[in-house]
Protein backbone atom coordinates (compact mmCIF):
# COMPACT_ATOMS: atom_id res chain seq x y z
CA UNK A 1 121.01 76.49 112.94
CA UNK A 2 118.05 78.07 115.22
CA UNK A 3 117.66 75.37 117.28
CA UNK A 4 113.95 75.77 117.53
CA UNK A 5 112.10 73.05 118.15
CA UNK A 6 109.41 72.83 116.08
CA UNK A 7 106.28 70.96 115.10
CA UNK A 8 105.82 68.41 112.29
CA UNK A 9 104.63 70.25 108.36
CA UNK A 10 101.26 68.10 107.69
CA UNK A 11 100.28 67.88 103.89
CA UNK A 12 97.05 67.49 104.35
CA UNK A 13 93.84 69.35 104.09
CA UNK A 14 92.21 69.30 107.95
CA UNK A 15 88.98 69.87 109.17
CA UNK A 16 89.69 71.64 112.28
CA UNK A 17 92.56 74.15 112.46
CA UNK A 18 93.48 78.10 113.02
CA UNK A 19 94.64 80.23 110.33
CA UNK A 20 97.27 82.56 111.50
CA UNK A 21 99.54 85.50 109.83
CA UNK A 22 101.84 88.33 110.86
CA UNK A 23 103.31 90.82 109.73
CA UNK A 24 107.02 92.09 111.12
CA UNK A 25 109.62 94.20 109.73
CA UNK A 26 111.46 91.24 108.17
CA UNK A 27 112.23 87.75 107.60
CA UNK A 28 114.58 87.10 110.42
CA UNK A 29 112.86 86.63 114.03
CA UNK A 30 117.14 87.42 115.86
CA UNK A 31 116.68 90.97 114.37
CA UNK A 32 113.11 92.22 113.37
CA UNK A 33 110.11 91.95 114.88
CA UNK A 34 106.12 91.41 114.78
CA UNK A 35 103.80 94.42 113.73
CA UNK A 36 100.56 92.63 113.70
CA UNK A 37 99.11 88.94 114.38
CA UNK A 38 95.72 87.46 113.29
CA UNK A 39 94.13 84.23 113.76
CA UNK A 40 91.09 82.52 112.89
CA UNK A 41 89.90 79.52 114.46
CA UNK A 42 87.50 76.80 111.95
CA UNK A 43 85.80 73.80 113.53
CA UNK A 44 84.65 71.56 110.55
CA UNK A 45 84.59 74.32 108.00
CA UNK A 46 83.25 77.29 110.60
CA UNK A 47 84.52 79.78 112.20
CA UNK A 48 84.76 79.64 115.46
CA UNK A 49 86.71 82.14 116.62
CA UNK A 50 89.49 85.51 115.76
CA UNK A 51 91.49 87.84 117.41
CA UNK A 52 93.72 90.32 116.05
CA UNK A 53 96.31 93.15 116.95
CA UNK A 54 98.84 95.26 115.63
CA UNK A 55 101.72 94.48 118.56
CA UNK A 56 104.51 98.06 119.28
CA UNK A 57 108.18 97.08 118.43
CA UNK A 58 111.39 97.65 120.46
CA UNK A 59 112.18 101.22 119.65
CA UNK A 60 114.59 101.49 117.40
CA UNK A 61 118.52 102.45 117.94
CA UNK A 62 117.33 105.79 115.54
CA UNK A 63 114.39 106.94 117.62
CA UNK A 64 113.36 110.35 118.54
CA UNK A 65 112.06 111.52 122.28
CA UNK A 66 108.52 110.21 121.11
CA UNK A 67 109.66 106.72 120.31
CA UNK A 68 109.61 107.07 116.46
CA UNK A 69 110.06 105.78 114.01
CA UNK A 70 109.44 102.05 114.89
CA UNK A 71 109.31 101.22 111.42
CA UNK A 72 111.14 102.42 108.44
CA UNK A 73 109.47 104.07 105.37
CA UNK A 74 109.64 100.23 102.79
CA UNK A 75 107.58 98.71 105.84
CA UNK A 76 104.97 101.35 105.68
CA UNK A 77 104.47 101.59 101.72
CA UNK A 78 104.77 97.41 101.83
CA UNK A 79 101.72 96.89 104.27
CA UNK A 80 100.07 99.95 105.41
CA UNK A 81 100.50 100.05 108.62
CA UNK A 82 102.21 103.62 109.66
CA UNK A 83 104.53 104.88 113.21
CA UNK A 84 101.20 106.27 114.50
CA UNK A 85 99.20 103.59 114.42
CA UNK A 86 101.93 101.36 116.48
CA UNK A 87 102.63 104.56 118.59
CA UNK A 88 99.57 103.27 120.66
CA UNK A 89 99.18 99.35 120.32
CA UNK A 90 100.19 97.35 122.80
CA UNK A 91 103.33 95.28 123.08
CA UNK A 92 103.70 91.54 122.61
CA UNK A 93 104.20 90.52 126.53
CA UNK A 94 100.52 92.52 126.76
CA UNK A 95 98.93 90.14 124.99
CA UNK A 96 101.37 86.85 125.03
CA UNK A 97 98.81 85.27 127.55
CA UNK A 98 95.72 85.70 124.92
CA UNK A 99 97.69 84.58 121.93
CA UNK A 100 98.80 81.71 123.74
CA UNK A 101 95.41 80.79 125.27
CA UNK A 102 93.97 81.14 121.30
CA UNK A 103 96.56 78.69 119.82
CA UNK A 104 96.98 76.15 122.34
CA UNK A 105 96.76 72.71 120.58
CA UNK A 106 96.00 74.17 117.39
CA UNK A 107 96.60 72.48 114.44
CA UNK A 108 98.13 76.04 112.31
CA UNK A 109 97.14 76.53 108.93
CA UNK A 110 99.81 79.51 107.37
CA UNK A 111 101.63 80.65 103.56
CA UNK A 112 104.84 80.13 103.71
CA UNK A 113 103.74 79.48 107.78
CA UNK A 114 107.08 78.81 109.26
CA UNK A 115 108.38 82.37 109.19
CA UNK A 116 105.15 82.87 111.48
CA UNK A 117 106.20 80.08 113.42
CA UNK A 118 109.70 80.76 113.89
CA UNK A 119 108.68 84.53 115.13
CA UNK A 120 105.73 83.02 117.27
CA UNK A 121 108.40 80.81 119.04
CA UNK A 122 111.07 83.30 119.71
CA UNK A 123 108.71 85.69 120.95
CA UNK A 124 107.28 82.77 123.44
CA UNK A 125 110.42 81.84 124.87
CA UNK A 126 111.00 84.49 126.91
CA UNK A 127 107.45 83.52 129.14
CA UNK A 128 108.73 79.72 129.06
CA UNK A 129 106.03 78.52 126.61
CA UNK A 130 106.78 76.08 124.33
CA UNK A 131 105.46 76.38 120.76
CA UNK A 132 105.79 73.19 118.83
CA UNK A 133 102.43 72.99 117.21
CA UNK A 134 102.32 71.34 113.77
CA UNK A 135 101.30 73.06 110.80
CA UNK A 136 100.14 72.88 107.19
CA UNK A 137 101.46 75.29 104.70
CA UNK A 138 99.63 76.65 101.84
CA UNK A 139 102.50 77.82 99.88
CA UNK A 140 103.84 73.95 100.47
CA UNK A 141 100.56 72.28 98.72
CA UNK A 142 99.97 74.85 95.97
CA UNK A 143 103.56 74.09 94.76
CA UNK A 144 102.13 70.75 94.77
CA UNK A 145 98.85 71.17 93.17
CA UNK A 146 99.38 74.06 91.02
CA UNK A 147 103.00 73.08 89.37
CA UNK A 148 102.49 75.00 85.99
CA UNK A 149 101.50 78.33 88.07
CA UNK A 150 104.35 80.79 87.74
CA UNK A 151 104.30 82.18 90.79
CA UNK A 152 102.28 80.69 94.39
CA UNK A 153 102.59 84.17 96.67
CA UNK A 154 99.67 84.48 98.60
CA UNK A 155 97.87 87.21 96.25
CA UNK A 156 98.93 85.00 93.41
CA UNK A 157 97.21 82.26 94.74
CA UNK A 158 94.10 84.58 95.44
CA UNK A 159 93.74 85.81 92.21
CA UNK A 160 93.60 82.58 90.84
CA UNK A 161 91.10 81.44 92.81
CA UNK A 162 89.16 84.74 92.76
CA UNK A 163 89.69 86.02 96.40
CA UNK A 164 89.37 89.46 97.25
CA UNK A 165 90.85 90.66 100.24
CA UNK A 166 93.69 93.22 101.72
CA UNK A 167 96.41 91.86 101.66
CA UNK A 168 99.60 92.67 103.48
CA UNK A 169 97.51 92.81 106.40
CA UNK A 170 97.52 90.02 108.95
CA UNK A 171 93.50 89.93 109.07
CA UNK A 172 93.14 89.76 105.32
CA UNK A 173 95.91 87.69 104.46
CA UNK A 174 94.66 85.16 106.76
CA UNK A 175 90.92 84.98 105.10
CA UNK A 176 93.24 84.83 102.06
CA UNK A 177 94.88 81.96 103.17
CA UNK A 178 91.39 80.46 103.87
CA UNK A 179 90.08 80.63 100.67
CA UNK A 180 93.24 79.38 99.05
CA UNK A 181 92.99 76.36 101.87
CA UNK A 182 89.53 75.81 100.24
CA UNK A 183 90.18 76.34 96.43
CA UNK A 184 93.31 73.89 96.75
CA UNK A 185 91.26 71.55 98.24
CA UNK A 186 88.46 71.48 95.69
CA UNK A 187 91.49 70.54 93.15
CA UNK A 188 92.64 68.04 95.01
CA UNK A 189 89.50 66.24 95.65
CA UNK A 190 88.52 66.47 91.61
CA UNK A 191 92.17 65.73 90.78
CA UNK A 192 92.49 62.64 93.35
CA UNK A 193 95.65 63.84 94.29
CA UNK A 194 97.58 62.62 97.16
CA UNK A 195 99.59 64.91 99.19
CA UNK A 196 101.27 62.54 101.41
CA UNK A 197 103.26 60.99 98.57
CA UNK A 198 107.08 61.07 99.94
CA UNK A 199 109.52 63.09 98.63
CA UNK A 200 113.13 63.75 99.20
CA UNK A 201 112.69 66.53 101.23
CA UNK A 202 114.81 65.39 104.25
CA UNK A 203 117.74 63.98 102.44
CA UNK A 204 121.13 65.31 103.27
CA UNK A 205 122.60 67.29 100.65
CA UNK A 206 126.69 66.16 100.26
CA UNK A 207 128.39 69.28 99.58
CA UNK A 208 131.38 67.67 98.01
CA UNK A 209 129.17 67.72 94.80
CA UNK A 210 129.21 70.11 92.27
CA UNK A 211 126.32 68.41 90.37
CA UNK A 212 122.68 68.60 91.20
CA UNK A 213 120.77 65.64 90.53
CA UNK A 214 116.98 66.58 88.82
CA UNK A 215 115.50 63.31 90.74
CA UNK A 216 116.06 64.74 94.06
CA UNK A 217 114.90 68.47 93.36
CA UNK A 218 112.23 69.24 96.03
CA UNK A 219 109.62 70.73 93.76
CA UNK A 220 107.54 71.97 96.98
CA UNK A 221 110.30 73.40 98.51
CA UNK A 222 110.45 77.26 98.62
CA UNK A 223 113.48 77.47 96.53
CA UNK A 224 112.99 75.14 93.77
CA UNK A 225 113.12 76.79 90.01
CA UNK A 226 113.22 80.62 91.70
CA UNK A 227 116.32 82.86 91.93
CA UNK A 228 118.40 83.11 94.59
CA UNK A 229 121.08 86.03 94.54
CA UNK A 230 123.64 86.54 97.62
CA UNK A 231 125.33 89.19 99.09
CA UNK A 232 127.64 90.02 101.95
CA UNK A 233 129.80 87.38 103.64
CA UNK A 234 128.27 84.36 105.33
CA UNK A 235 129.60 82.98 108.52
CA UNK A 236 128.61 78.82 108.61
CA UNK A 237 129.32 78.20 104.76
CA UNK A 238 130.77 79.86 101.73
CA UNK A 239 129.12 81.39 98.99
CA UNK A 240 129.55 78.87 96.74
CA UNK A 241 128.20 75.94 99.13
CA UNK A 242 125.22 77.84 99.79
CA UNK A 243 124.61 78.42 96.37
CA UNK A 244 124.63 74.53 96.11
CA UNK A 245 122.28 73.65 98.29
CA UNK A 246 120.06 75.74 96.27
CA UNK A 247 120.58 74.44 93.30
CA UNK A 248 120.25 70.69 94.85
CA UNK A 249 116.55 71.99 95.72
CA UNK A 250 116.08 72.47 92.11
CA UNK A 251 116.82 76.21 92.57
CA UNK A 252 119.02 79.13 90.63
CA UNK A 253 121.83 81.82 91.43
CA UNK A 254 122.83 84.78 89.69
CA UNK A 255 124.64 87.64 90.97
CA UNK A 256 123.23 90.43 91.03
CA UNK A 257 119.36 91.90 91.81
CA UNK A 258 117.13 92.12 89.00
CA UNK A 259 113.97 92.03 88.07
CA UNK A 260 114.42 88.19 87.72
CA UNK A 261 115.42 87.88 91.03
CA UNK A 262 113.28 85.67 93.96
CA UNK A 263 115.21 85.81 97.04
CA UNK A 264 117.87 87.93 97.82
CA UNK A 265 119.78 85.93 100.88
CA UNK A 266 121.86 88.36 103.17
CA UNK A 267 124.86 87.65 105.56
CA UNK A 268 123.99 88.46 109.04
CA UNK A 269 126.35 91.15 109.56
CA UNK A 270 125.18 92.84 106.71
CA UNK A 271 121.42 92.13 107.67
CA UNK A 272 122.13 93.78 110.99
CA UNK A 273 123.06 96.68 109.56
CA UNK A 274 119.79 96.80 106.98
CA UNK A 275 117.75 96.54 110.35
CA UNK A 276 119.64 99.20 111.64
CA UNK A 277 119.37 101.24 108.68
CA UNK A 278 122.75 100.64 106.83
CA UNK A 279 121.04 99.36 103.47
CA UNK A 280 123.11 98.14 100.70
CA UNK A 281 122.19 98.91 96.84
CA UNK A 282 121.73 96.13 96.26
CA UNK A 283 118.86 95.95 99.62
CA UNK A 284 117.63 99.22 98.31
CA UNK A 285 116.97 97.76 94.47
CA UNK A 286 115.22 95.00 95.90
CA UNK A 287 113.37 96.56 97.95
CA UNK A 288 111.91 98.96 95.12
CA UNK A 289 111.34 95.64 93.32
CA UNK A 290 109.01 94.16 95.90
CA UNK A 291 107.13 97.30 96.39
CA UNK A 292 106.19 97.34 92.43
CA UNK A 293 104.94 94.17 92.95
CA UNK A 294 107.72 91.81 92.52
CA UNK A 295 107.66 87.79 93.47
CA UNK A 296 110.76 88.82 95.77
CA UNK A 297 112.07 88.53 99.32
CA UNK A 298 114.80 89.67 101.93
CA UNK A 299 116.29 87.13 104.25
CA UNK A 300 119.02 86.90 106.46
CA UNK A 301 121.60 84.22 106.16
CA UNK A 302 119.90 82.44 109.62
CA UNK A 303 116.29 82.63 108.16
CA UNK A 304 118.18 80.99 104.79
CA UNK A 305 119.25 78.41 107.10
CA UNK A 306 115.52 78.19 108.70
CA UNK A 307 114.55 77.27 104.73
CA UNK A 308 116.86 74.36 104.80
CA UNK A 309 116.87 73.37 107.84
CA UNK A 310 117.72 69.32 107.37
CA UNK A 311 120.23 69.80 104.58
CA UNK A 312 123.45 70.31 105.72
CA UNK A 313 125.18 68.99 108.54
């Protein structure tokens, strides 16, 4: 596992809190990196405060004399932001010190927020700085609130609630992410619904069983009735006991990419090679997928292991 340390996930609605988003060249914080961070600070309701910066990469392994590119063409298309416009920014230790100042204490309000934590924290550890805020995720509650909705990305969740924005940038996505924090709770104060209500989420998984048992699905967890598809060879479990703590979730593996397909979960070796450029077909279909709009997602067998964290021993 990462062995991050991490805050606590509150499933709750707060009154003071900062919204925060990034956006990196992938899912997995050992081999990609941050492009852009945003935050917005609320104090009862208003703002009180935002900074925002698109952040240089390492250069890459395939760079030319001027640096370039630090991105690869999918990362471009998928959120706008181009090899010119990092050429220039600054890099993360130039502004570690102000992002650290701005989120001191905070109480972080994300979608699908601990892939911005688990970056936030690796990049911190270099400058000694703990990160173990807690957090509230979005993605977490409307799963929660909005069962029946077929799909809870964060421009799902903003069309449904009528939210127009640019998204796939870190500013946007996080005024996004306010005005989902604000439709969901509107439902859940006309709906009386309690969020705190256990579930199973932290109960260990016995991979000895080839059964999954519906009363234990995690319906809020990230995994539960999407489909998972793995490729390349993992190195802490098999295939198949991977694919079983999915489907303990409530979750669903096939084999190969289509247009069906949620989460497509790649061994590290082979996600080392994506970042380096070495993309498999079956990288390259999903890839196409996501950028014609597809509810889909690359992740490395470690950021799969992020996800379920808690489950296996």
């Amino acid at each position: 596992m990462s062995g991050r340390s991490s805050g606590k996930s509150i499933m709750e609605i707060p009154t003071d809190y900062t919204i925060i988003d990034l956006e990196t060249t992938g899912l997995d914080p050992h081999w990609d990196n941050i492009i852009e961070v945003a935050c917005i600070k609320y104090r009862g309701g208003e703002e009180a405060g935002r900074i925002q910066s698109l952040i240089q990469p390492p250069i890459r392994e395939d760079a030319d004399e001027d640096g370039l590119p630090y991105i690869d063409g999918f990362i471009e298309k998928l959120t706008g932001i181009t090899n010119d416009m990092l050429k220039d920014a600054p890099m993360f230790k130039d502004i570690e010190s102000q992002i650290e100042d701005f989120l001191a204490g905070e109480l972080l309000v994300g979608h699908n927020v601990k892939f911005d934590i688990n970056f936030l924290h690796d990049s911190f550890a270099p400058y000694d700085v703990p990160f173990e805020n807690d957090f509230v995720d979005t993605m977490r509650i409307s799963r929660r609130v909005l069962p029946d909705l077929p799909h809870h990305r964060l421009g799902d969740l903003a069309d449904y609630f009528n939210i127009s924005g640019t998204h796939h940038r870190a500013m946007g996505d996080c005024e996004m992410t306010h005005g989902v924090l604000l439709g969901l709770a509107g439902i859940i104060k006309e709906k009386g619904i309690e969020l705190a209500k256990k579930d199973f989420w932290r109960e260990k998984i016995d991979l000895r069983s080839l059964q999954a048992n519906p009363a234990k699905f995690i319906k809020d967890h990230i995994f539960y009735d999407r489909i998972c598809v793995f490729t390349g060879k993992l190195e802490r479990l098999t295939r198949q006991e991977a694919a079983q703590i999915v489907v303990n979730i409530g979750g669903h593996c096939e084999n190969g990419v289509t247009k069906r397909t949620n989460f497509l979960i790649v061994g590290n070796f082979d996600y080392r090679m994506h970042v380096k450029g070495n993309k498999s077909t079956k990288m390259q279909r999903a890839e196409q997928l996501i950028l014609k709009g597809q509810d889909l997602q690359i992740m490395s067998e470690s950021a799969f292991y992020d996800l379920i964290e808690g489950e296996i021993d």
